[in-house]
N, C-alpha and C. Protein backbone atom coordinates (compact mmCIF):
# COMPACT_ATOMS: atom_id res chain seq x y z
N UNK A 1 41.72 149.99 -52.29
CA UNK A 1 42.32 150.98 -53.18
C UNK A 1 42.27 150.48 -54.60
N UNK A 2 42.06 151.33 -55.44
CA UNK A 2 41.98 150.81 -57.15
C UNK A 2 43.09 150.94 -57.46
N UNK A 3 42.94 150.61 -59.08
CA UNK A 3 44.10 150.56 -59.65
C UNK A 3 44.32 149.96 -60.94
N UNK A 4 45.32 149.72 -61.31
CA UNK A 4 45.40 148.93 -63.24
C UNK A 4 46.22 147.47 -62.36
N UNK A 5 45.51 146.55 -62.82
CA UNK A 5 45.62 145.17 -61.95
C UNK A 5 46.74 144.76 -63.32
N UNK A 6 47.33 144.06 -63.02
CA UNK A 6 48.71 143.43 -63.66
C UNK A 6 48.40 142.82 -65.17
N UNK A 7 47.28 142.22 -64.79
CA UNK A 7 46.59 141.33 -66.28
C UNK A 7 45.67 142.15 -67.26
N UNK A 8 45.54 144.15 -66.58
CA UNK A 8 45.13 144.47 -67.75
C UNK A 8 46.35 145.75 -68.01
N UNK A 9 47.15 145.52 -67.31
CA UNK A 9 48.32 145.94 -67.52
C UNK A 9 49.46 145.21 -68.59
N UNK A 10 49.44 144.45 -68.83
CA UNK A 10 50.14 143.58 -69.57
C UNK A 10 49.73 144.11 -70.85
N UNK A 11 48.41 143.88 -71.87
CA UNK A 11 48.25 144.02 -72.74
C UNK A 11 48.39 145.47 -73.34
N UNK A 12 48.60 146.02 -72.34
CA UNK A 12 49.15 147.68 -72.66
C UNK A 12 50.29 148.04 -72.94
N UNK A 13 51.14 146.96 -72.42
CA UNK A 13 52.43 146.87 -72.60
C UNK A 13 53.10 146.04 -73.76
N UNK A 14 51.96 145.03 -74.14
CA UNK A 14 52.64 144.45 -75.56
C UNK A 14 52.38 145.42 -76.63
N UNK A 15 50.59 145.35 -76.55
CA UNK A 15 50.84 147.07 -77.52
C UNK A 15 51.95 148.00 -77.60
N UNK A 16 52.19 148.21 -76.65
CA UNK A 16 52.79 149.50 -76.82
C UNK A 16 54.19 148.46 -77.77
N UNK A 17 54.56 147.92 -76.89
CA UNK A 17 56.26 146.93 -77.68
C UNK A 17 55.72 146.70 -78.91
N UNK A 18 54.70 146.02 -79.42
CA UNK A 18 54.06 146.01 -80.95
C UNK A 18 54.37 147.25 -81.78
N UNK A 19 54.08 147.98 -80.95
CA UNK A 19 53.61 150.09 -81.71
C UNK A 19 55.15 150.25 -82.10
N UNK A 20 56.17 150.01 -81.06
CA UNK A 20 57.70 150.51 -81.31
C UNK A 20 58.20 149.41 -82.25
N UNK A 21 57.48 148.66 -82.47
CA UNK A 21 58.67 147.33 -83.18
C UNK A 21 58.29 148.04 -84.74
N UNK A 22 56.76 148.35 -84.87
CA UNK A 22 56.35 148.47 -85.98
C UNK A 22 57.16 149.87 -86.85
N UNK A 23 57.06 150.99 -85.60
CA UNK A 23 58.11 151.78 -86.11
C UNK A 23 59.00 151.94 -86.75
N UNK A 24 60.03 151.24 -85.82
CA UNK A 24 61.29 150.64 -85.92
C UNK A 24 61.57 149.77 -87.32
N UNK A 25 60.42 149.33 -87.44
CA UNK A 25 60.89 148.36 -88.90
C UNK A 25 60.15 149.23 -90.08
N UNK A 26 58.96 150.16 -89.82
CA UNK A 26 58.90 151.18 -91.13
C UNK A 26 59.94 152.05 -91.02
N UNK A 27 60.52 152.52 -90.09
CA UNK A 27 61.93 153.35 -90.18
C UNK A 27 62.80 152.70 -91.20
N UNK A 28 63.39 151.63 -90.56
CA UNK A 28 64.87 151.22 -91.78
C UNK A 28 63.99 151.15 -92.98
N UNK A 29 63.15 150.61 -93.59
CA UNK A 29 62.24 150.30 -94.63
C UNK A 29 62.52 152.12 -95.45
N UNK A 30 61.82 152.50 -94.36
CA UNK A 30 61.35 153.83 -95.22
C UNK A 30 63.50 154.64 -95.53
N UNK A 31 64.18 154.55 -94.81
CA UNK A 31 65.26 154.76 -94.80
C UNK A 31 66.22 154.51 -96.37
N UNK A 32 66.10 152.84 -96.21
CA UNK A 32 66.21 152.01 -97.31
C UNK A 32 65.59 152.67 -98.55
N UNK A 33 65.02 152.78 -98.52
CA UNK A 33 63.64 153.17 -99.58
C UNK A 33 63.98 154.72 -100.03
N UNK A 34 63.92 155.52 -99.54
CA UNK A 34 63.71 157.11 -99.48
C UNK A 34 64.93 158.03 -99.32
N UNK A 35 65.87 157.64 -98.04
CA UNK A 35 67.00 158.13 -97.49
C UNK A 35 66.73 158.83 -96.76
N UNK A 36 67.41 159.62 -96.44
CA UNK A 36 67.49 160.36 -94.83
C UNK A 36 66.51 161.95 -95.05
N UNK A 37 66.64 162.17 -96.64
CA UNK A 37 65.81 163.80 -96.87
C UNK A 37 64.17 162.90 -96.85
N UNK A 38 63.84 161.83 -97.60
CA UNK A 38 62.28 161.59 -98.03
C UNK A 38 62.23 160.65 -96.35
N UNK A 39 62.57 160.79 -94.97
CA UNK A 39 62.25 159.82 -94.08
C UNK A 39 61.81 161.17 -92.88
N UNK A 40 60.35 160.92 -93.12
CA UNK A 40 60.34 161.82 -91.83
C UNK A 40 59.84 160.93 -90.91
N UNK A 41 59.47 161.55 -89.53
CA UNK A 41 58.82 161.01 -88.85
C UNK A 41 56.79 160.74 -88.88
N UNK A 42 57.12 161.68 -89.98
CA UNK A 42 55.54 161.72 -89.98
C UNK A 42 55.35 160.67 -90.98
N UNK A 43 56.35 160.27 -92.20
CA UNK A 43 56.33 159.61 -93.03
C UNK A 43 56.52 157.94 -92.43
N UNK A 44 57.19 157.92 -91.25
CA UNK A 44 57.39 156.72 -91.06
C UNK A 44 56.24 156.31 -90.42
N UNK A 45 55.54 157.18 -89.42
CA UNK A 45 53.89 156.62 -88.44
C UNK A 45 53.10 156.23 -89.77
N UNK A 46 53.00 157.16 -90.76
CA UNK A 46 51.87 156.69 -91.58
C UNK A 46 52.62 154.81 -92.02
N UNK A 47 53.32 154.26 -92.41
CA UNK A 47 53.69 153.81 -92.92
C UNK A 47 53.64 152.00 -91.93
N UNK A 48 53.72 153.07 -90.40
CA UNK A 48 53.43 151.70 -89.46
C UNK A 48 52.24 151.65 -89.10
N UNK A 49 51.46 152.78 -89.46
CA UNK A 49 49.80 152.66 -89.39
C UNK A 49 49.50 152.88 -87.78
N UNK A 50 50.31 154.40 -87.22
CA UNK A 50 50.26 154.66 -86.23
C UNK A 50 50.06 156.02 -86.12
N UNK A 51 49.93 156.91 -85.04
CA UNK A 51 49.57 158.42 -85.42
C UNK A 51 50.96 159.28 -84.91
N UNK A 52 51.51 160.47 -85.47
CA UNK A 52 52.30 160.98 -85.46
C UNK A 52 52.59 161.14 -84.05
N UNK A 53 51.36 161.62 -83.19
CA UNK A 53 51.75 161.45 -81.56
C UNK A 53 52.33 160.59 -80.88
N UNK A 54 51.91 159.15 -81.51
CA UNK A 54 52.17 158.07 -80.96
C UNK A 54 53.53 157.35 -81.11
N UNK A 55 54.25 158.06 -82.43
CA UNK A 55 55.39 158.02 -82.66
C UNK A 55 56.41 158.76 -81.96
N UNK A 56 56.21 159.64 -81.79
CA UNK A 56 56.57 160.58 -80.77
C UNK A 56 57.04 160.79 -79.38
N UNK A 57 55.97 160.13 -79.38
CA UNK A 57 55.45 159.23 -77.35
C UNK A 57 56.97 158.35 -77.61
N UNK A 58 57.13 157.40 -78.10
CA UNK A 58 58.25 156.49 -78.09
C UNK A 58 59.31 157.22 -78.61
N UNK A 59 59.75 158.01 -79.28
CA UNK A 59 60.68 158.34 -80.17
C UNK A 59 60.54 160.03 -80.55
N UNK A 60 61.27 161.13 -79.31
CA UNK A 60 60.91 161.89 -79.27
C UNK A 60 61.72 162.64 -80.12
N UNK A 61 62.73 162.68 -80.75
CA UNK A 61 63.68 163.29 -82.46
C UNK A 61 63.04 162.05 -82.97
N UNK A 62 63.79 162.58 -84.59
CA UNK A 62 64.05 161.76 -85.87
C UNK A 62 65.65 161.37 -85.43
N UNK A 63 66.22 161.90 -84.72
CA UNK A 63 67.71 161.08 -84.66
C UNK A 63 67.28 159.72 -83.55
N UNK A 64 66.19 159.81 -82.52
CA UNK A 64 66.16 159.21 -81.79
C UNK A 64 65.99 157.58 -82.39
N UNK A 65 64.30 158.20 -83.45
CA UNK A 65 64.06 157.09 -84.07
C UNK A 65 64.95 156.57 -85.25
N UNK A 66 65.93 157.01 -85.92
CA UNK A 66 66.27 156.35 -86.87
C UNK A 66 67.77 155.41 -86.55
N UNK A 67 68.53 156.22 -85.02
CA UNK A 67 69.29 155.13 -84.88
C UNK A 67 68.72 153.70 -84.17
N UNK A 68 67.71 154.00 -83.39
CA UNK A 68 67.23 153.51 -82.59
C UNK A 68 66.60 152.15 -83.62
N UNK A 69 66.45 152.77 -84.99
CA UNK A 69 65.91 151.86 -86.27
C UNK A 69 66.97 150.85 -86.88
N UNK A 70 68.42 151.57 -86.95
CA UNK A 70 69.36 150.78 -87.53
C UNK A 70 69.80 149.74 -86.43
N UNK A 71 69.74 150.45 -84.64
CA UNK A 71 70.43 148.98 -83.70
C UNK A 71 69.75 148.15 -83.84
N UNK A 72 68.44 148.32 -83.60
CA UNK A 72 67.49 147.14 -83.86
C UNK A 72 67.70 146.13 -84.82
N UNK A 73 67.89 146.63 -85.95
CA UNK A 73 67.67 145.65 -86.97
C UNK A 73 69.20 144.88 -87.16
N UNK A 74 70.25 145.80 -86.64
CA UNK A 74 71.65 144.84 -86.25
C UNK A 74 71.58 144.07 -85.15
N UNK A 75 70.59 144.46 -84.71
CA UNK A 75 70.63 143.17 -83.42
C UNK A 75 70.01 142.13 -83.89
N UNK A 76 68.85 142.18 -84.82
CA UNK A 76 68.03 141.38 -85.16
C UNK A 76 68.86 139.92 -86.30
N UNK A 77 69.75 140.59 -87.49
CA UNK A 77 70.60 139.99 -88.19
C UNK A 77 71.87 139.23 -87.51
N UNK A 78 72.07 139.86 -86.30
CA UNK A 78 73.37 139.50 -85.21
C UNK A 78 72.36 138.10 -84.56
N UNK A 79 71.34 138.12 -84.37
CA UNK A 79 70.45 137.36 -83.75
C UNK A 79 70.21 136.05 -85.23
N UNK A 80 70.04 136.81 -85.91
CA UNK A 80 69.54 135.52 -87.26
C UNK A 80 71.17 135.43 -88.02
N UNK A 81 72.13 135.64 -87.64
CA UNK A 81 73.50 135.05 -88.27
C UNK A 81 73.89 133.89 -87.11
N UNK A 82 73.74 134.23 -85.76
CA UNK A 82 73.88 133.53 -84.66
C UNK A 82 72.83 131.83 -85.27
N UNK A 83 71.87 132.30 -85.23
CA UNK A 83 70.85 130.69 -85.76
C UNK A 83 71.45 130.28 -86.47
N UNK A 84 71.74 130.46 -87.48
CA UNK A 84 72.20 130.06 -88.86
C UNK A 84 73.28 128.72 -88.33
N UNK A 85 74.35 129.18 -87.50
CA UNK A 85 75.05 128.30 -86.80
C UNK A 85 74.78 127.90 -85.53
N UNK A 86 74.00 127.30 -85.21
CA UNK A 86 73.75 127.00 -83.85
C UNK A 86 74.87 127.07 -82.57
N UNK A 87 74.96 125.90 -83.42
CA UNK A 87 76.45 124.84 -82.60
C UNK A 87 77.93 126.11 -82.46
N UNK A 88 77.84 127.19 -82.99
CA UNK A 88 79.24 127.70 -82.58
C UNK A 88 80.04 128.08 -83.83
N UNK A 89 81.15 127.87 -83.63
CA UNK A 89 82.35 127.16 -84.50
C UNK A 89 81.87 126.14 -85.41
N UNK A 90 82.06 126.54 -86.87
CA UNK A 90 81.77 125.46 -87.59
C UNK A 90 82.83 125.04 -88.55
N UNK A 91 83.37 124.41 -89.47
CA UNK A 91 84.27 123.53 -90.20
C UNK A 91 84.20 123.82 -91.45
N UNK A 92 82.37 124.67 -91.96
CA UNK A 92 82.17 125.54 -93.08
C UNK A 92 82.46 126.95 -93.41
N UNK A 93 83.92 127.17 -93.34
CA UNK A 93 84.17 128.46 -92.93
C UNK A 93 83.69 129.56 -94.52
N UNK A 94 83.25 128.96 -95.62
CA UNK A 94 83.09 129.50 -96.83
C UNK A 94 81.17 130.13 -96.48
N UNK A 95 80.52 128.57 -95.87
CA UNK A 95 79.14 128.89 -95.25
C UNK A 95 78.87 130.38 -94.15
N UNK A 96 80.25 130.66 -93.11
CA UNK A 96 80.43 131.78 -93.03
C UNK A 96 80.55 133.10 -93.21
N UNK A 97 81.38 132.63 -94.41
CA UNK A 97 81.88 134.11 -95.10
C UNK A 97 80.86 134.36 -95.70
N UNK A 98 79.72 133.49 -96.32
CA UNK A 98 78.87 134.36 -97.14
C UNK A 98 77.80 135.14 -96.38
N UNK A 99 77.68 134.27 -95.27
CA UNK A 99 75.90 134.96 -93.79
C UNK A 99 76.74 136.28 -93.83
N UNK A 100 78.47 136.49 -93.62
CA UNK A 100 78.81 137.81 -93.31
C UNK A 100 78.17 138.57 -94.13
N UNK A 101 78.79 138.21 -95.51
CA UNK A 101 78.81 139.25 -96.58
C UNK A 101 77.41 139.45 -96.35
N UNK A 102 76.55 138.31 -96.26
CA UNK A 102 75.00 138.77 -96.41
C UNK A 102 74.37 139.85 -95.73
N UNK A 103 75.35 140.13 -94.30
CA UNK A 103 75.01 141.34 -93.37
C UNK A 103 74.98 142.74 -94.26
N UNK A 104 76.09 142.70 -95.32
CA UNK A 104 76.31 144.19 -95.63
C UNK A 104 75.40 143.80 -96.89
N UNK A 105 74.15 143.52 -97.62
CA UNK A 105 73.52 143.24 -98.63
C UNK A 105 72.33 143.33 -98.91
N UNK A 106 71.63 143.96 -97.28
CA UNK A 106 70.44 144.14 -96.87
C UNK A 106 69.74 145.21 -96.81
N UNK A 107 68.27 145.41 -96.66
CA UNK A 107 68.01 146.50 -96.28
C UNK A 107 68.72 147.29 -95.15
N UNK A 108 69.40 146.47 -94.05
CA UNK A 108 70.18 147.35 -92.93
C UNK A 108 71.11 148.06 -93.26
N UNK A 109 71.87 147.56 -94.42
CA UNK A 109 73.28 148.06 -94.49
C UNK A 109 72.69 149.10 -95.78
N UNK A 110 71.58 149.03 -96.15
CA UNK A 110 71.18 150.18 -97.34
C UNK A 110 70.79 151.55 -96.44
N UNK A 111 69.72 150.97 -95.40
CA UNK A 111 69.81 151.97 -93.98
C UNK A 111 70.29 152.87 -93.38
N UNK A 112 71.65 151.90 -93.27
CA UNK A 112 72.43 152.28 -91.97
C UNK A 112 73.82 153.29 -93.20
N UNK A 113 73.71 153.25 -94.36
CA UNK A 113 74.67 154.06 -95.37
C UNK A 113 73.95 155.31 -95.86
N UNK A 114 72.64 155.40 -95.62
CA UNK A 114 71.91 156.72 -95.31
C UNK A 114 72.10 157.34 -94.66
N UNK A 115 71.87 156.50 -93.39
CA UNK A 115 72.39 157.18 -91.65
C UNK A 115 73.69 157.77 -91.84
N UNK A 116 75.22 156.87 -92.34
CA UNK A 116 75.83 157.60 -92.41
C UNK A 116 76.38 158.88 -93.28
N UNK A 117 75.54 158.69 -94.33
CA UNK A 117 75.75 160.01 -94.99
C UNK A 117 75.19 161.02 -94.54
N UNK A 118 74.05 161.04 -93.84
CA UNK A 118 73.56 161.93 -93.45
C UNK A 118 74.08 162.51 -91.86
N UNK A 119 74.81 161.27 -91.27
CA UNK A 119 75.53 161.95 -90.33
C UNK A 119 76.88 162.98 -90.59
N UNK A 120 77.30 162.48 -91.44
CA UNK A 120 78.24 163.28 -91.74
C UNK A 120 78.28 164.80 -92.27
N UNK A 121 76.49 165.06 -92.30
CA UNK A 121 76.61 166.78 -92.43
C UNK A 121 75.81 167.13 -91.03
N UNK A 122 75.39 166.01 -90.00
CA UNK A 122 74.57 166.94 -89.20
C UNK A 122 75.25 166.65 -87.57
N UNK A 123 75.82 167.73 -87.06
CA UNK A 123 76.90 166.93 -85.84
C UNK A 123 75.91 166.29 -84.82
N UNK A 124 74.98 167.01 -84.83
CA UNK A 124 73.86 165.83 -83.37
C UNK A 124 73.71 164.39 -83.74
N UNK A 125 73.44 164.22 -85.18
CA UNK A 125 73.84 162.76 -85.94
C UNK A 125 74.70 162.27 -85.39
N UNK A 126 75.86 162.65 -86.34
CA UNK A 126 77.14 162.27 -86.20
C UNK A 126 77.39 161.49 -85.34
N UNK A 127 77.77 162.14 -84.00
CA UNK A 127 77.90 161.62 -82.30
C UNK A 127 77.03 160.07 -82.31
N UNK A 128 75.98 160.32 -82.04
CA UNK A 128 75.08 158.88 -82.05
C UNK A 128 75.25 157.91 -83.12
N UNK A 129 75.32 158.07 -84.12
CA UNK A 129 76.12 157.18 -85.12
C UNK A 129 77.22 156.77 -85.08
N UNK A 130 78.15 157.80 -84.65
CA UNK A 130 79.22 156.89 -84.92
C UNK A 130 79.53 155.34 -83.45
N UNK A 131 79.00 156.00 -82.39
CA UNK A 131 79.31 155.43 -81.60
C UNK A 131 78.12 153.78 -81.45
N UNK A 132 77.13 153.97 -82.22
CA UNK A 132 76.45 153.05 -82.56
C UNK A 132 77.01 152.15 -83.54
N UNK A 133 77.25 152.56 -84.74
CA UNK A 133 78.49 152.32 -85.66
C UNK A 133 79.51 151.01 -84.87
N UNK A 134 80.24 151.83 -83.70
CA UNK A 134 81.64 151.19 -82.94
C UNK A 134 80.85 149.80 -82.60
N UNK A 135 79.49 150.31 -81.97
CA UNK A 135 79.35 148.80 -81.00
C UNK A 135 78.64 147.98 -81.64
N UNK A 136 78.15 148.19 -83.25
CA UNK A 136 77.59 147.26 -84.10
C UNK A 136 78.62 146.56 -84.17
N UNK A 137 79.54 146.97 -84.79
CA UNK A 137 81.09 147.00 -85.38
C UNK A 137 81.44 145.34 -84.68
N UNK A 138 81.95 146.17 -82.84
CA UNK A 138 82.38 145.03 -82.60
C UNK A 138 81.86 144.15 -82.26
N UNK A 139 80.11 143.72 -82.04
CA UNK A 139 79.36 142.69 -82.36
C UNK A 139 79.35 141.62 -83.50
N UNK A 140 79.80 142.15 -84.40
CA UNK A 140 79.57 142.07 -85.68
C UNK A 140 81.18 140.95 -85.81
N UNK A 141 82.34 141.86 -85.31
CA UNK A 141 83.59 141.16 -84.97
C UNK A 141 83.41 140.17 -84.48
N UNK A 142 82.69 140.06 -83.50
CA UNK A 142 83.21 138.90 -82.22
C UNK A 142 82.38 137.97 -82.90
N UNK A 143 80.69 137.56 -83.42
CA UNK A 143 80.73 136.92 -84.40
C UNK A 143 81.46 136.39 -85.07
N UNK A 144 82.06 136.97 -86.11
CA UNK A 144 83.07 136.53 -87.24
C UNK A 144 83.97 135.61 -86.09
N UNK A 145 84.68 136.02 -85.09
CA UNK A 145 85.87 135.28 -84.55
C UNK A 145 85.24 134.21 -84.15
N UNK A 146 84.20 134.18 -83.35
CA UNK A 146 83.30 132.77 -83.10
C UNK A 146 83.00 131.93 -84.11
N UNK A 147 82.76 132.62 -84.98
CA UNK A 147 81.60 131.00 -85.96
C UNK A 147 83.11 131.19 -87.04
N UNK A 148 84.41 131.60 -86.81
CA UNK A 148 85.26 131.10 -87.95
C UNK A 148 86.70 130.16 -86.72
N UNK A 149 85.80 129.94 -85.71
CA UNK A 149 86.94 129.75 -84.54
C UNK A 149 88.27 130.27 -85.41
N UNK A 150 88.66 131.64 -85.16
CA UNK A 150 89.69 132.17 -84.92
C UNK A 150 90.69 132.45 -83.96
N UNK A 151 91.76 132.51 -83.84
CA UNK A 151 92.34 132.73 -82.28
C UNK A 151 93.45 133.61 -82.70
N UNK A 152 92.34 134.71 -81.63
CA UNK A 152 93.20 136.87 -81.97
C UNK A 152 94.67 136.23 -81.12
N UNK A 153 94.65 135.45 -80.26
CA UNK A 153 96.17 135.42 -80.16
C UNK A 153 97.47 135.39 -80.66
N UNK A 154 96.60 135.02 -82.11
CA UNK A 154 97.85 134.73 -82.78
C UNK A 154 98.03 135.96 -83.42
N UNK A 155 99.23 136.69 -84.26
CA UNK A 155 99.59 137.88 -84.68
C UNK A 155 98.69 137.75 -85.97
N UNK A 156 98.07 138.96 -86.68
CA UNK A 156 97.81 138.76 -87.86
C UNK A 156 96.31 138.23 -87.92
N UNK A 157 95.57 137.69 -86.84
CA UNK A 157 94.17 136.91 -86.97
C UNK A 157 93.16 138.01 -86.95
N UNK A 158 93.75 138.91 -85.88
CA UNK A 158 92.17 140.00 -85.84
C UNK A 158 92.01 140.90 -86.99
N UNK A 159 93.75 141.05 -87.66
CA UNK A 159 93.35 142.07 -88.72
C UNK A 159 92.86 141.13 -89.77
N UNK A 160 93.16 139.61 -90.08
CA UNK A 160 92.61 139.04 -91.23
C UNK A 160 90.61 139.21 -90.93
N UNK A 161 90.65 138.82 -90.03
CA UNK A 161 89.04 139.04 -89.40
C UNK A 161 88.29 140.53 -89.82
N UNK A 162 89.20 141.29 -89.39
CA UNK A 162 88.80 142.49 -90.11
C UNK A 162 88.65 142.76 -91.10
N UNK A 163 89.65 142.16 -92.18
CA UNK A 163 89.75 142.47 -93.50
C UNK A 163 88.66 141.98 -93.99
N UNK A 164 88.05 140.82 -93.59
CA UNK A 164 87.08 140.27 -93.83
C UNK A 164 85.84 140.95 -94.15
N UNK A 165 85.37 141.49 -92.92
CA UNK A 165 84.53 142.36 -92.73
C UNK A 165 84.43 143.52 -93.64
N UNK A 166 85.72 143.96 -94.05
CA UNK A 166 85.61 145.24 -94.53
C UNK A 166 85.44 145.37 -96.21
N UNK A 167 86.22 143.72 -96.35
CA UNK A 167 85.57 143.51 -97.72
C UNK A 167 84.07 143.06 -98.12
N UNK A 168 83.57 142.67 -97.14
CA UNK A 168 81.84 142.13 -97.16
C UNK A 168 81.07 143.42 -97.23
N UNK A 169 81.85 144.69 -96.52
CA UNK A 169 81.21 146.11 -96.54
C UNK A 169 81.50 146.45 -98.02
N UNK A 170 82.26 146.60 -98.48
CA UNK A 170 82.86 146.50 -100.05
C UNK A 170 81.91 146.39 -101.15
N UNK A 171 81.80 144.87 -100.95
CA UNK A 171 80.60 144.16 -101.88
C UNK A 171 79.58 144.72 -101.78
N UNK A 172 78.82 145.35 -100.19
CA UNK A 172 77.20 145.72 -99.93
C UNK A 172 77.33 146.86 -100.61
N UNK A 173 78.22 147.57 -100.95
CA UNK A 173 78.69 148.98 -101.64
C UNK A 173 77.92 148.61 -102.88
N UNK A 174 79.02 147.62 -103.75
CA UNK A 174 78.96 147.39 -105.26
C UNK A 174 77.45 146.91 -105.12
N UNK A 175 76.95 146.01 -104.20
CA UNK A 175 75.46 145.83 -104.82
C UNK A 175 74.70 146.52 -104.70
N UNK A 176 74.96 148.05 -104.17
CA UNK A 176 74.00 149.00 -104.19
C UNK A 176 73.50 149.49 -105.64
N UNK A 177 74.35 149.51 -106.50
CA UNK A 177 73.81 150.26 -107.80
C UNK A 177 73.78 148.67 -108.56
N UNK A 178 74.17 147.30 -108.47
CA UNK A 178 73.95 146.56 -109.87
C UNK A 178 74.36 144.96 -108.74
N UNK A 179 73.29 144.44 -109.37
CA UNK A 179 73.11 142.84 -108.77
C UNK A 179 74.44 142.02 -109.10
N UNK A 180 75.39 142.18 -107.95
CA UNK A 180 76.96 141.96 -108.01
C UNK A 180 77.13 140.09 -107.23
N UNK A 181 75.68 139.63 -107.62
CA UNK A 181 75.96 138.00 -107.05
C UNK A 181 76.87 137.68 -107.51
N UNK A 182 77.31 137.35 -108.83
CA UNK A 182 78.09 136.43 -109.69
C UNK A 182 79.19 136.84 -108.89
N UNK A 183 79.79 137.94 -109.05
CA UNK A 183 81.63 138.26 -108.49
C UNK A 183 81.24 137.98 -107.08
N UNK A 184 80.11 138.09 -106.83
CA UNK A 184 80.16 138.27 -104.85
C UNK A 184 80.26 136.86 -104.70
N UNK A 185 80.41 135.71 -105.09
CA UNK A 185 80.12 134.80 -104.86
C UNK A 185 81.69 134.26 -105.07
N UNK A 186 82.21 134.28 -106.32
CA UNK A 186 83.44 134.12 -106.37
C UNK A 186 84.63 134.40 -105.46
N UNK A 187 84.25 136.27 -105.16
CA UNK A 187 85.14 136.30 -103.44
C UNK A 187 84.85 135.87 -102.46
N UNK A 188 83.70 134.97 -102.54
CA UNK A 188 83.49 134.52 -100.93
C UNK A 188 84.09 133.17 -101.06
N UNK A 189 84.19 132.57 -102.08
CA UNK A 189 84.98 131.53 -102.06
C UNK A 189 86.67 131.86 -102.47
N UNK A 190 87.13 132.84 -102.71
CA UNK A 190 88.47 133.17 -102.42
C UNK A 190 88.51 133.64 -101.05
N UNK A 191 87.73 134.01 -100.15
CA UNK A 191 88.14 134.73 -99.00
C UNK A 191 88.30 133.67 -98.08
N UNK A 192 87.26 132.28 -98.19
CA UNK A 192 87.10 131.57 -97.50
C UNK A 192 88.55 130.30 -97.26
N UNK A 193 89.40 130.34 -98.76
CA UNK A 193 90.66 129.95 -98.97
C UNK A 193 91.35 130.48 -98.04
N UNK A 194 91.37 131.48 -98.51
CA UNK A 194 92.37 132.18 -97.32
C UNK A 194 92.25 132.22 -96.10
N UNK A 195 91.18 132.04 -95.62
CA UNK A 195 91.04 132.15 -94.20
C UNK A 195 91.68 130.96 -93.62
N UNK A 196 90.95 129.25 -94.59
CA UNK A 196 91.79 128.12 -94.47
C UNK A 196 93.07 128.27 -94.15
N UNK A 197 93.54 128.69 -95.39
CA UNK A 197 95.47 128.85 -95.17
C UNK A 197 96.03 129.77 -93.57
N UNK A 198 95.25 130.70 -93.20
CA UNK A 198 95.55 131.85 -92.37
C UNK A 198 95.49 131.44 -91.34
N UNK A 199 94.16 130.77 -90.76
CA UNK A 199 93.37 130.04 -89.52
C UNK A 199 94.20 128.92 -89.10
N UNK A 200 94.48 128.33 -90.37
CA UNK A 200 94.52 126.71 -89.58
C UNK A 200 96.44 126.65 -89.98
N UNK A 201 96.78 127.73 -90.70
CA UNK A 201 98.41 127.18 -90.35
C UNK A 201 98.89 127.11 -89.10
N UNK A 202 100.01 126.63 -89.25
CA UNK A 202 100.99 126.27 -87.91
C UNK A 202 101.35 127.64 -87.34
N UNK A 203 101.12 127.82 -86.25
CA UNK A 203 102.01 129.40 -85.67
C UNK A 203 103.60 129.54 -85.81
């Protein structure tokens, strides 16, 4: 009996994972770049040097492909904040605070603030965003509590953890319109004080 034998099966299959990665990363790009009106799907194949069908084949909406564009690339930064600290828990809790802030400073978080503006006028959006949104969110959390060894047991730790976060979203704001290093740099070394004082006092 014939058939597609395993070893020329394989290379059909990295292609194809090649074809979606390439997508996937002219998506946020073109996202970043354009926003949610200049990002089509036809705009993003040309851009990964693929044909509109073929985009398609993998990614059958534009809602499919563009959240499908922002998890990726939070997994990818969740994946390269993780390296950064190997070992865990580290003793540089200021070296911390800044990889955070660096999350909201990127093309993802320029991305993923398209996505949500644009979810917020279209409800089929909406739904898939937000709930993508939640589970970036608490990836993104449990990080922070790991590499700042925090302990939510204590009263007061998860919301300082939070606050954290929400000021690093803050900053990715302000550096959207004007290169906000100088002050961004200054709160990461006030935030990182505080965390000292917060983390490591006595219960």
């Amino acid at each position: 009996m014939g058939g597609v034998s395993t070893t020329e099966r394989a290379p059909k299959q990295d292609r194809s994972r090649a074809t979606r990665q390439r997508l996937l990363e002219a998506a946020v790009a073109c996202l970043a770049e354009h926003g949610w009106a200049g990002s089509t799907v036809a705009v993003v194949a040309e851009r990964a040097g693929v044909s509109r069908g073929a985009a398609q084949h993998h990614f059958p909406t534009r809602e499919d492909l563009f959240t499908a564009a922002v998890e990726y690339v939070a997994e990818e930064r969740s994946t390269a904040i993780r390296a950064l600290f190997p070992q865990g828990t580290t003793g540089d809790r200021r070296a911390v605070v800044s990889a955070l802030v660096d999350l909201f400073t990127g093309p993802l978080f320029r991305a993923a603030l398209h996505l949500w503006v644009a979810a917020s006028d279209e409800d089929q959006l909406r739904s898939r965003v937000t709930e993508l949104e939640a589970r970036v969110g608490r990836e993104t959390h449990r990080i922070a509590v790991d590499l700042l060894g925090a302990d939510e047991t204590r009263p007061g730790t998860r919301e300082t953890v939070q606050g954290l976060l929400d000021m690093a979203r803050g900053l990715g704001l302000a550096n959207l319109l004007t290169d906000d290093r100088a002050r961004r740099e200054r709160v990461v070394a006030q935030w990182a004080a505080l965390l000292d004082d917060v983390l490591d006092s006595a219960p």
